[in-house]
C-alpha atoms as a PDB file:
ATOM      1  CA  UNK A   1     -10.541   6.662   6.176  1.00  0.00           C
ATOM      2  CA  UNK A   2      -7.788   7.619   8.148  1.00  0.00           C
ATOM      3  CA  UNK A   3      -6.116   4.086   8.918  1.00  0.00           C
ATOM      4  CA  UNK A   4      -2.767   3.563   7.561  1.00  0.00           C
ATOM      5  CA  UNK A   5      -1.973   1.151   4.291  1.00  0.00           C
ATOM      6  CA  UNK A   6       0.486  -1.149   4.511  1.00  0.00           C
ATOM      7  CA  UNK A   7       2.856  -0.934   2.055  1.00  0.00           C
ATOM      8  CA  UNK A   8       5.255  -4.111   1.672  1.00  0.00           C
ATOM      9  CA  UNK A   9       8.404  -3.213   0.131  1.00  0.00           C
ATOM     10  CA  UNK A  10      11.835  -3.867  -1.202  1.00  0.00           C
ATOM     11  CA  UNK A  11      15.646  -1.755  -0.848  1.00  0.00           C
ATOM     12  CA  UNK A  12      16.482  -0.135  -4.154  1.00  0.00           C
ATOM     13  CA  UNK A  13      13.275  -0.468  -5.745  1.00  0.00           C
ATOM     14  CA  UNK A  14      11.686   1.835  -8.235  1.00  0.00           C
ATOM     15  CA  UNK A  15       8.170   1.021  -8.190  1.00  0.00           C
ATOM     16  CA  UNK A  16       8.481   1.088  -3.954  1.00  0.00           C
ATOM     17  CA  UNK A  17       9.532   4.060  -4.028  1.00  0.00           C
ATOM     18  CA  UNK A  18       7.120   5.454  -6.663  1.00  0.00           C
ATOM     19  CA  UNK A  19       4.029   4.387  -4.831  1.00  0.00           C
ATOM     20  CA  UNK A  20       5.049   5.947  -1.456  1.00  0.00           C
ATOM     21  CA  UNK A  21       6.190   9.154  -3.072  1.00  0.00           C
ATOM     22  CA  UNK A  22       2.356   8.616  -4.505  1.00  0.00           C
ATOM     23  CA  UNK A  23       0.966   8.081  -1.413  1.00  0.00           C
ATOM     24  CA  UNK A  24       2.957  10.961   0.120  1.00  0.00           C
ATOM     25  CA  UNK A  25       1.320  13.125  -2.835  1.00  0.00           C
ATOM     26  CA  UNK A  26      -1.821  12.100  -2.280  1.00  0.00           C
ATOM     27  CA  UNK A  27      -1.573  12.481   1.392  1.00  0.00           C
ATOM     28  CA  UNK A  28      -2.223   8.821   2.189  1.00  0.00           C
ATOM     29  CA  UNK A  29      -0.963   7.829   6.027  1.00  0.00           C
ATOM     30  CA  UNK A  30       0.887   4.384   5.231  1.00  0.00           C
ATOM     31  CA  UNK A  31       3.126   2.064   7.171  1.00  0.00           C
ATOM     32  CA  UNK A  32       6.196   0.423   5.603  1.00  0.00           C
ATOM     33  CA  UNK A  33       7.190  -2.989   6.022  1.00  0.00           C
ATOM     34  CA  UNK A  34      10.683  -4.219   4.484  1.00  0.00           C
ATOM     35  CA  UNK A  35      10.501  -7.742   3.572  1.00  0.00           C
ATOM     36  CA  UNK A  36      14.160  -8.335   3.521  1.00  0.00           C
ATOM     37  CA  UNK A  37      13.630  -8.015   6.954  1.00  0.00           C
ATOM     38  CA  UNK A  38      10.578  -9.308   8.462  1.00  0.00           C
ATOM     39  CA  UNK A  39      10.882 -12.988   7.242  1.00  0.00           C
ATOM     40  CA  UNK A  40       6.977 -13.243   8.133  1.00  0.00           C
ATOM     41  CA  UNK A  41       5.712 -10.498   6.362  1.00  0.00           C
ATOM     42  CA  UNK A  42       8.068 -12.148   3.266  1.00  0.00           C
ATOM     43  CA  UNK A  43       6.128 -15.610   4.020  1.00  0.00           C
ATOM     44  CA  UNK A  44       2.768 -13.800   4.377  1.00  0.00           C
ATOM     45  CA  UNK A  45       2.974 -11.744   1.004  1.00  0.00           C
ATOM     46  CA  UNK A  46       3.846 -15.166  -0.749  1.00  0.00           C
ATOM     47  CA  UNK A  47       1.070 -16.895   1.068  1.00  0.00           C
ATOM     48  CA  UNK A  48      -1.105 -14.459  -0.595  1.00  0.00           C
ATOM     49  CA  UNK A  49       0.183 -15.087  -4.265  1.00  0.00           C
ATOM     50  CA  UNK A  50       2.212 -11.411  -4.372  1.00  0.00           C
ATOM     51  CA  UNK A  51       5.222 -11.665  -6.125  1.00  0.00           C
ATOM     52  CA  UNK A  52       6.844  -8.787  -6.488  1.00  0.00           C
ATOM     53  CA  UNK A  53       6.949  -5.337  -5.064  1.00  0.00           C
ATOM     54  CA  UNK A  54       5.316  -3.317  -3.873  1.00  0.00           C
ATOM     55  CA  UNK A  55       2.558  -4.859  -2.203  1.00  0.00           C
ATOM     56  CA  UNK A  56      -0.353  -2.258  -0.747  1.00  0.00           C
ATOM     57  CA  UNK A  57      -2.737  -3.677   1.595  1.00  0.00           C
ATOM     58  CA  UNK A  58      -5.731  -1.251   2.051  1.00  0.00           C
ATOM     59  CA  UNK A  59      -8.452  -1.762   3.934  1.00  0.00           C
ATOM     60  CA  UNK A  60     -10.889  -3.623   1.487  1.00  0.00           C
ATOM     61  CA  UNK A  61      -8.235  -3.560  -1.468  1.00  0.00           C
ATOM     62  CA  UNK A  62      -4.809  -4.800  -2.413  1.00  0.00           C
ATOM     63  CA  UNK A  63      -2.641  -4.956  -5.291  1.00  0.00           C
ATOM     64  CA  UNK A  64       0.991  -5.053  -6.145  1.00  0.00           C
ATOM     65  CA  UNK A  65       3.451  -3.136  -7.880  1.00  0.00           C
ATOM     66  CA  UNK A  66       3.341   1.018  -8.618  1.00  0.00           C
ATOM     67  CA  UNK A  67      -0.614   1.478  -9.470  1.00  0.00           C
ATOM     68  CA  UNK A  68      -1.810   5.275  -9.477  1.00  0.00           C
ATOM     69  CA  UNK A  69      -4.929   4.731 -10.386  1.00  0.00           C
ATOM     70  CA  UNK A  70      -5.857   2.320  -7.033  1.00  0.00           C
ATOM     71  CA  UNK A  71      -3.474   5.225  -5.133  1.00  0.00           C
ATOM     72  CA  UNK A  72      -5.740   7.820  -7.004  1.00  0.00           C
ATOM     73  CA  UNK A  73      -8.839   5.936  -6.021  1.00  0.00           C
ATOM     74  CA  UNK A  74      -8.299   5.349  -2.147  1.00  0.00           C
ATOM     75  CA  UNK A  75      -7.603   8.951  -2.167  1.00  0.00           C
ATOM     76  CA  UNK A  76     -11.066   9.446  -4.002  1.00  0.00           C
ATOM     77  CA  UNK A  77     -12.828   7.357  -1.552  1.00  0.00           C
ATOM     78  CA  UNK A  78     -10.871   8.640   1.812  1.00  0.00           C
ATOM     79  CA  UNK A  79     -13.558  11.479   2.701  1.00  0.00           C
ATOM     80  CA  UNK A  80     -16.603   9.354   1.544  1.00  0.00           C
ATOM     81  CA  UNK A  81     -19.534  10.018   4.047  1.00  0.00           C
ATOM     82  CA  UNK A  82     -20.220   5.867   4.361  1.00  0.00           C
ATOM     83  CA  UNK A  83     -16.123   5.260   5.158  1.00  0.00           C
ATOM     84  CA  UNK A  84     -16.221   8.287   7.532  1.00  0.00           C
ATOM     85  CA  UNK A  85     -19.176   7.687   9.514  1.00  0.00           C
ATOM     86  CA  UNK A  86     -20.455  10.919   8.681  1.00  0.00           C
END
């Protein structure tokens, strides 16, 4: 798996900043998104029933706020012969 995540996020905020230092760690590609600027991602995220921050969008998966054990699992599954093609 070697797409990005999308990670939705907010200034000055812990859990943000705890799940891309996670994703950093677990050497995760992932693209940020601020949603006090992009007014559509902001509508999008509430669309969706999200909350708070962060939001993670993976590519079958997402969840909110700081969750190392979803980080921990996409890492798991990122070299997995059937997400690979391999």
């Amino acid at each position: 798996m070697n797409e990005p995540l999308t990670v939705y996020t907010l200034p000055n905020c812990m859990q943000c900043t705890m799940t891309t230092q996670a994703l950093d760690t677990a050497n995760l590609p992932y693209i940020v998104i601020d949603l006090t600027t992009d007014e559509r991602a902001s509508d999008l995220m509430h669309q969706f029933g999200y909350t708070s921050a962060p939001v993670v969008i993976a590519r079958m998966v997402s969840w909110s706020g700081f969750r190392p054990d979803w980080i921990a699992k996409i890492a798991a599954l990122r070299d997995h012969p059937t997400l690979t093609g391999k």
